[in-house]
Protein backbone atom coordinates (compact mmCIF):
# COMPACT_ATOMS: atom_id res chain seq x y z
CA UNK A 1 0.00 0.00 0.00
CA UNK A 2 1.77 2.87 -0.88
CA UNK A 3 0.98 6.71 -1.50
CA UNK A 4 0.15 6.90 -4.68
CA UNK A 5 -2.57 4.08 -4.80
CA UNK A 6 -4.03 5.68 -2.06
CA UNK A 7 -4.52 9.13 -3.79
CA UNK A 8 -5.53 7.43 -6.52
CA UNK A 9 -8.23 5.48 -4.10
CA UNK A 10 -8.85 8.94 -2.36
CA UNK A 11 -9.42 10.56 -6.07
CA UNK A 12 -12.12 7.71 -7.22
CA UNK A 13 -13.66 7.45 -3.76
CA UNK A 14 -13.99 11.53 -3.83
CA UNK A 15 -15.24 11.59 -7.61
CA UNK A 16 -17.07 8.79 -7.66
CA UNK A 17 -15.96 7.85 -10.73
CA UNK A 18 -12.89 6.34 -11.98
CA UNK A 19 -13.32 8.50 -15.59
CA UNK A 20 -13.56 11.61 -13.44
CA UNK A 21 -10.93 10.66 -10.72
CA UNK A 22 -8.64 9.80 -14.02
CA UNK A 23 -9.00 13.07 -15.43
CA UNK A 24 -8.57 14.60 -12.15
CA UNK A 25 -4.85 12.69 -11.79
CA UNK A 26 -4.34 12.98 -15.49
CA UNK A 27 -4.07 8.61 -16.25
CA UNK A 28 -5.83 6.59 -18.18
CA UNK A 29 -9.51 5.14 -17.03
CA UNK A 30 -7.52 1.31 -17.02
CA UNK A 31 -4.42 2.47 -15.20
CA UNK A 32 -6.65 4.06 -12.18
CA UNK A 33 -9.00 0.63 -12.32
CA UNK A 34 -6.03 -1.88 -11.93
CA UNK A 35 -4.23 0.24 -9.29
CA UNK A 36 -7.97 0.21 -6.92
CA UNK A 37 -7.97 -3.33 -7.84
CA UNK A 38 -4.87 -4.16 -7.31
CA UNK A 39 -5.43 -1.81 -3.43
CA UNK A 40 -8.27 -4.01 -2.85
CA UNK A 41 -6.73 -7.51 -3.16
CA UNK A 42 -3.39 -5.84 -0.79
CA UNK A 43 -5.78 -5.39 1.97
CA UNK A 44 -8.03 -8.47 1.75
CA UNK A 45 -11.44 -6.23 0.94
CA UNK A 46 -13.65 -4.39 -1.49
CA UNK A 47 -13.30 -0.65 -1.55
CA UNK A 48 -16.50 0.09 -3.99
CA UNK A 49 -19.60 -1.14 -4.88
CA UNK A 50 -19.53 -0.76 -8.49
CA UNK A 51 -23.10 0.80 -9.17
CA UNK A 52 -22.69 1.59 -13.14
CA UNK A 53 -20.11 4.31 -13.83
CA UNK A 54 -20.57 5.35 -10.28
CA UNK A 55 -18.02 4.14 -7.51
CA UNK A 56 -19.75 3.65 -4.03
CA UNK A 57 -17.75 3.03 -0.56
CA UNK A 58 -18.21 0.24 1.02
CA UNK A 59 -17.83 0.12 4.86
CA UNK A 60 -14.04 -0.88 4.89
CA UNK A 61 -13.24 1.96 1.90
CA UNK A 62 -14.94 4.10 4.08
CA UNK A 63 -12.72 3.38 7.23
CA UNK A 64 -9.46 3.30 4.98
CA UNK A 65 -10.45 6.76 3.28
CA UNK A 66 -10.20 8.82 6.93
CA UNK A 67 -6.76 6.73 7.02
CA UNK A 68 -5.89 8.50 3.24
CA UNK A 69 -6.53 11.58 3.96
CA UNK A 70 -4.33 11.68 7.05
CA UNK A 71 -1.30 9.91 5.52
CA UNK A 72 -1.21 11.41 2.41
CA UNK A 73 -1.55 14.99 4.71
CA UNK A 74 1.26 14.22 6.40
CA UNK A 75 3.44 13.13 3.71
CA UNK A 76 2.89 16.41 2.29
CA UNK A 77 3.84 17.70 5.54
CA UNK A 78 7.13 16.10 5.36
CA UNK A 79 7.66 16.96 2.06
CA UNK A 80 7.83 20.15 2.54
CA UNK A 81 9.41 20.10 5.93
CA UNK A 82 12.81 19.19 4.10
CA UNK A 83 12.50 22.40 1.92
CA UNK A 84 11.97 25.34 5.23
CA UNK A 85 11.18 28.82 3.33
CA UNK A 86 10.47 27.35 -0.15
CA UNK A 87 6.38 26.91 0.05
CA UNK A 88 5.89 24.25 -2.96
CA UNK A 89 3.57 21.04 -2.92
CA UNK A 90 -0.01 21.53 -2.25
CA UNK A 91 -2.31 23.49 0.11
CA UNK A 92 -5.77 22.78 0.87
CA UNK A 93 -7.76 25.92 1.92
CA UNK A 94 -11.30 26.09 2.93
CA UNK A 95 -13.48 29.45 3.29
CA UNK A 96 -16.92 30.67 3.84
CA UNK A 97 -18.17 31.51 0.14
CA UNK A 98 -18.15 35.38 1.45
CA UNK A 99 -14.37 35.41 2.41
CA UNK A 100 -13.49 33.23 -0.78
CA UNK A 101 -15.12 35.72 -2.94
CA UNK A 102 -14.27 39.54 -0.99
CA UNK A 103 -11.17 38.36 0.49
CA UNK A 104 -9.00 35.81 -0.90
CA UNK A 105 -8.39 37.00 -4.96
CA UNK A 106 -5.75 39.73 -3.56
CA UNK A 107 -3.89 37.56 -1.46
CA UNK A 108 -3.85 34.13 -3.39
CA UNK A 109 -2.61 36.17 -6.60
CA UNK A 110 0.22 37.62 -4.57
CA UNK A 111 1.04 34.43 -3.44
CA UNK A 112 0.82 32.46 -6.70
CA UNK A 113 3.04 35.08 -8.03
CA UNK A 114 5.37 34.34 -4.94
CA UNK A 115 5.51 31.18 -4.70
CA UNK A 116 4.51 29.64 -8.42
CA UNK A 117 5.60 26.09 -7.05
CA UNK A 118 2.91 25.71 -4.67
CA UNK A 119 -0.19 24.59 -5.61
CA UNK A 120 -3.67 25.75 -3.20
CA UNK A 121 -6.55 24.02 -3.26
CA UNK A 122 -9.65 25.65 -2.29
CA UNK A 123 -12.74 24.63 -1.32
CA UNK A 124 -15.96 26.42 0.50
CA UNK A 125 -18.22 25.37 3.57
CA UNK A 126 -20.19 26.76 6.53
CA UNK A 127 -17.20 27.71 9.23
CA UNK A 128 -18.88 24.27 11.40
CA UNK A 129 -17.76 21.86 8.22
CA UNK A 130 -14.65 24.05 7.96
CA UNK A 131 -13.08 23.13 10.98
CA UNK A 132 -14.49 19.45 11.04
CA UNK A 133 -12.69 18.93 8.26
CA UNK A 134 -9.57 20.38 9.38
CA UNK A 135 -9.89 17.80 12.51
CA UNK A 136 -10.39 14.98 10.10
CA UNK A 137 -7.34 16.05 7.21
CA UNK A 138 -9.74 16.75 4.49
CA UNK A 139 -7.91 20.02 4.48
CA UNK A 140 -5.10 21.68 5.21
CA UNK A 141 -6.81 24.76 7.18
CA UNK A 142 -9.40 27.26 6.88
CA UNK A 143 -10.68 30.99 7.07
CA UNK A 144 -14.07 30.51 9.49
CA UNK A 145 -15.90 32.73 11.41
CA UNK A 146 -15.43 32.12 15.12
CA UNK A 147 -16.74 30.68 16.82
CA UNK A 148 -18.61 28.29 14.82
CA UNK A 149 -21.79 26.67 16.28
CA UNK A 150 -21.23 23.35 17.55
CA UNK A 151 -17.64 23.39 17.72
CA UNK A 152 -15.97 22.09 21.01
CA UNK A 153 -14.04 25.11 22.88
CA UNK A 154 -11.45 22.37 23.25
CA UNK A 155 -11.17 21.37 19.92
CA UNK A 156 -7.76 20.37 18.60
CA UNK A 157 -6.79 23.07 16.82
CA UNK A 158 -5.14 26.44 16.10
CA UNK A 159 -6.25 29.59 14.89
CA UNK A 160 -4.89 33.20 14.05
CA UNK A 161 -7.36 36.09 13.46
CA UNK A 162 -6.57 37.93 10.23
CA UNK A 163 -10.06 39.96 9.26
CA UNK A 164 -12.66 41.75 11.28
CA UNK A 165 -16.17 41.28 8.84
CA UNK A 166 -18.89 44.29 9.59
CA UNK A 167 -21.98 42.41 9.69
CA UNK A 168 -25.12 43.89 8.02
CA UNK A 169 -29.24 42.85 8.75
CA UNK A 170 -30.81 43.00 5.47
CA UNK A 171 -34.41 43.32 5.44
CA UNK A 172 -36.55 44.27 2.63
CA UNK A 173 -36.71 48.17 1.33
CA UNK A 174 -40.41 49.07 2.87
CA UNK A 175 -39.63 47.58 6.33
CA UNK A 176 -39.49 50.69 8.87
CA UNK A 177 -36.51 51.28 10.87
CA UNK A 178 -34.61 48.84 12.81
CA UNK A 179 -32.87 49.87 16.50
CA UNK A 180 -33.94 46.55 18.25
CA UNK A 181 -34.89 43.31 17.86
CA UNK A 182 -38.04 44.47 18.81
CA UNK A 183 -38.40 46.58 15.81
CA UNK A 184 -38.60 43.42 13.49
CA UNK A 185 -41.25 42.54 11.46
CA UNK A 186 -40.42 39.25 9.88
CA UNK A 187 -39.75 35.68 11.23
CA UNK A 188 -37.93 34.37 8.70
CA UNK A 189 -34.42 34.48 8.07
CA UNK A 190 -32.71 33.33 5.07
CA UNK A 191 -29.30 31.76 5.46
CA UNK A 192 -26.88 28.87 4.56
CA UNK A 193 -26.77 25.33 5.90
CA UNK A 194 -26.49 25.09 9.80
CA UNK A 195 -23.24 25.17 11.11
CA UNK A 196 -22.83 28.59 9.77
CA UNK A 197 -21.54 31.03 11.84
CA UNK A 198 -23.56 34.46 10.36
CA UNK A 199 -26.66 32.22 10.44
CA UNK A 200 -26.76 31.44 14.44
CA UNK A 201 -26.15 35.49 14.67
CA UNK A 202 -28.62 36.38 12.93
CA UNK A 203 -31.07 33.77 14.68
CA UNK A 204 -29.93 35.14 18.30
CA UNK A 205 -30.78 38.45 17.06
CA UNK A 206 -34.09 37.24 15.54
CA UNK A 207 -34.72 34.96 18.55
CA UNK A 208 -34.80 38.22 21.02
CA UNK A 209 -38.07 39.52 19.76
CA UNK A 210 -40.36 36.49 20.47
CA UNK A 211 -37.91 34.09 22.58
CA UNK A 212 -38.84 31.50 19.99
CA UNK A 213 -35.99 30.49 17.28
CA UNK A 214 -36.78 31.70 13.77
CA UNK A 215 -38.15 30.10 10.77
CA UNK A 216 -34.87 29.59 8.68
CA UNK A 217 -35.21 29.96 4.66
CA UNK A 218 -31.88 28.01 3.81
CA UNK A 219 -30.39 28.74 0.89
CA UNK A 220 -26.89 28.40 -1.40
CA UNK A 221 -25.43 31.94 -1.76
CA UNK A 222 -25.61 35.64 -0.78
CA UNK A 223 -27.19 36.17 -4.05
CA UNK A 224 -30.43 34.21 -3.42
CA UNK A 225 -30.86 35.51 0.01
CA UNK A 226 -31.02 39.12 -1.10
CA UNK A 227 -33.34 37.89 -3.05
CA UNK A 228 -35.54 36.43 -0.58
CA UNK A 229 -35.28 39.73 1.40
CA UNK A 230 -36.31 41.85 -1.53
CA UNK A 231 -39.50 40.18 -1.85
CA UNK A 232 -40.43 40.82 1.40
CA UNK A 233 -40.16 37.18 3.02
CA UNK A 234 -37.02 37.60 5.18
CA UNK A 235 -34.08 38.71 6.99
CA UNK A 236 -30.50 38.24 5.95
CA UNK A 237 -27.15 38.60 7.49
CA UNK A 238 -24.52 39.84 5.22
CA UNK A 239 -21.17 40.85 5.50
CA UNK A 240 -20.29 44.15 4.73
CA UNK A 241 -17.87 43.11 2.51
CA UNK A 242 -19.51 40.97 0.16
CA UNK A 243 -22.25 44.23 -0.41
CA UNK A 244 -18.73 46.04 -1.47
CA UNK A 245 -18.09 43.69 -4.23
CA UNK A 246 -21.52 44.37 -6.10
CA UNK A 247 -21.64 47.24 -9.17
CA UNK A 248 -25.20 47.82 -7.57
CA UNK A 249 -26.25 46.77 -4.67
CA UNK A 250 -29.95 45.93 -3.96
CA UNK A 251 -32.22 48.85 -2.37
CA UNK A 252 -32.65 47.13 0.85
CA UNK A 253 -32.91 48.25 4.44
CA UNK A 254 -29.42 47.79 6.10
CA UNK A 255 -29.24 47.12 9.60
CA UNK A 256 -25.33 47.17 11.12
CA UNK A 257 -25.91 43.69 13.03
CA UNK A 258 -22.27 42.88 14.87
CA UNK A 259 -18.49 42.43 13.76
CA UNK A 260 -16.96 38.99 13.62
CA UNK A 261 -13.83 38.05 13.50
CA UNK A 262 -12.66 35.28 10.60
CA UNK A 263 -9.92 33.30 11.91
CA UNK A 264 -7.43 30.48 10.11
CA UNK A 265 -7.80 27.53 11.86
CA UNK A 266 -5.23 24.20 11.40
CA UNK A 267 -4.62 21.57 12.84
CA UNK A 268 -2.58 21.59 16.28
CA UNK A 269 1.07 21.70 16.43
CA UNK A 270 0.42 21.75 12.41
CA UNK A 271 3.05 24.06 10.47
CA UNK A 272 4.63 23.96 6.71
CA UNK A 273 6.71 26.68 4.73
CA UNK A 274 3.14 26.66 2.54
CA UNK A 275 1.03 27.34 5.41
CA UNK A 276 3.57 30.11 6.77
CA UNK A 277 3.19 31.79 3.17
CA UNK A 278 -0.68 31.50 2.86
CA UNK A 279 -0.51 33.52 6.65
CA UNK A 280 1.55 36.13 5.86
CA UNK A 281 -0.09 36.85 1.95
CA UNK A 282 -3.70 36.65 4.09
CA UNK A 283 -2.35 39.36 7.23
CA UNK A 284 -0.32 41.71 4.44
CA UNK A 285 -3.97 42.32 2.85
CA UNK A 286 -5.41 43.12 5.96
CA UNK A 287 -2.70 45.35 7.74
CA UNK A 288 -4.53 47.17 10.24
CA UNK A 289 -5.79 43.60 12.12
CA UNK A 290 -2.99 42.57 14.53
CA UNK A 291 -2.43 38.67 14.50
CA UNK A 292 -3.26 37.21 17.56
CA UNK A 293 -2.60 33.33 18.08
CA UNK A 294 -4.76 30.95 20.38
């Protein structure tokens, strides 16, 4: 069992497809079947259920893929141990889709002209899923809002603050003025999955006009939830940030909600020349937050 056959089983078992995992790796379809086979016989089981074209874990290629993702992580980790202050290999990032779109194009072009060897993966969640898969070595580290709902104060990991997000109540244009939650109107809030950090704000704030939680609309992006609060259904919480990016921003009510502070989180006692880069491209772009390490 060695690494490559298990990126290749990590590829197909993330794809779920051995066309798309081979494309993905750049082999041929037969060269990324025999080498699963050839995985599956080493350790005695079957990896997939072959449903079709699509590739299925079973129980033990479930087990071995949290076993993947951690070796392969730190054999990337030791990879680039041997080369201190020459980022290279690859970096998996997560974000929130707000801080992927307002605040990473700046800072990942600076360090892609840096640093042209090293190769960043990115990927967006709710901040909950962020850090989870930090904990498990789906990823590298991530930019989350903290702290995210449902994560352990004690959980194993590290984080550096490097933005300060103004956070904005959107409610529709007609709605009169806002100075408490007792002001609202609505009920409703749109928002992303649970386990987002904006979300449980904005249901607090909801939540202190009729001690009841609030309906939640959930939706995909920021785009659909202004949406939803232009026709009058529901609240939104939006970062002040993401509002900057748009040529013309809807004609809403805006409510100043909170600030919250996004925060890289990785893995304790986890460090790499790559990671070291990625921190000081994200703090250079946002000079006026100090760094502060917990």
């Amino acid at each position: 069992m060695d690494l490559t056959a298990l990126e290749i089983f990590r590829a197909v078992a993330q794809e779920g497809s051995v066309t798309r995992a081979a494309e993905r790796l750049g082999r041929v379809q037969s060269n990324v079947t025999t080498r699963v086979q050839q995985l599956e016989e080493q350790l005695g089981a079957p990896l997939f259920l072959r449903e079709g074209k699509r590739m299925v874990l079973t129980p033990a290629g479930e087990s071995l893929h949290g076993y993947a993702d951690r070796l392969l992580a730190l054999a990337e980790e030791a990879r680039q141990s041997v080369h201190p202050g020459q980022p290279s290999g690859r970096l998996r990032l997560g974000a929130m889709e707000s801080t992927a779109a307002a605040r990473l194009p700046q800072p990942l072009a600076q360090l892609h002209a840096q640093w042209p060897a090293l190769v960043l993966e990115l990927s967006t969640a709710p901040s909950r899923q962020l850090v989870e898969q930090v904990v498990d070595h789906r990823i590298d580290c991530a930019l989350v809002a903290w702290p995210p709902p449902g994560v352990d104060a004690d959980a194993p990991v590290e984080r550096t603050t490097v933005f300060s997000e103004a956070l904005l109540l959107a409610l529709p244009a007609d709605h009169p003025p806002v100075y408490t939650a007792q002001d609202l109107q609505l009920d409703t809030l749109a928002a992303f999955s649970n386990g987002c950090t904006y979300r449980r704000m904005g249901e607090s704030f909801l939540q202190e006009k009729n001690g009841t939680p609030p309906r939640v609309l959930e939706l995909a992006s920021y785009h659909a939830i202004l949406a939803c609060v232009a026709a009058g259904r529901c609240a939104g919480v939006v970062p002040q940030a993401v509002i900057d990016l748009m040529r013309e921003p809807p004609a809403l009510r805006w409510v100043p909600l909170a600030a919250s502070d996004t925060v890289l989180v990785r893995r304790r006692g986890y460090q790499s020349p790559a990671l070291q880069a990625l921190q000081a491209a994200l703090l250079a772009s946002a000079p006026r937050i100090a760094c502060s390490v917990i």
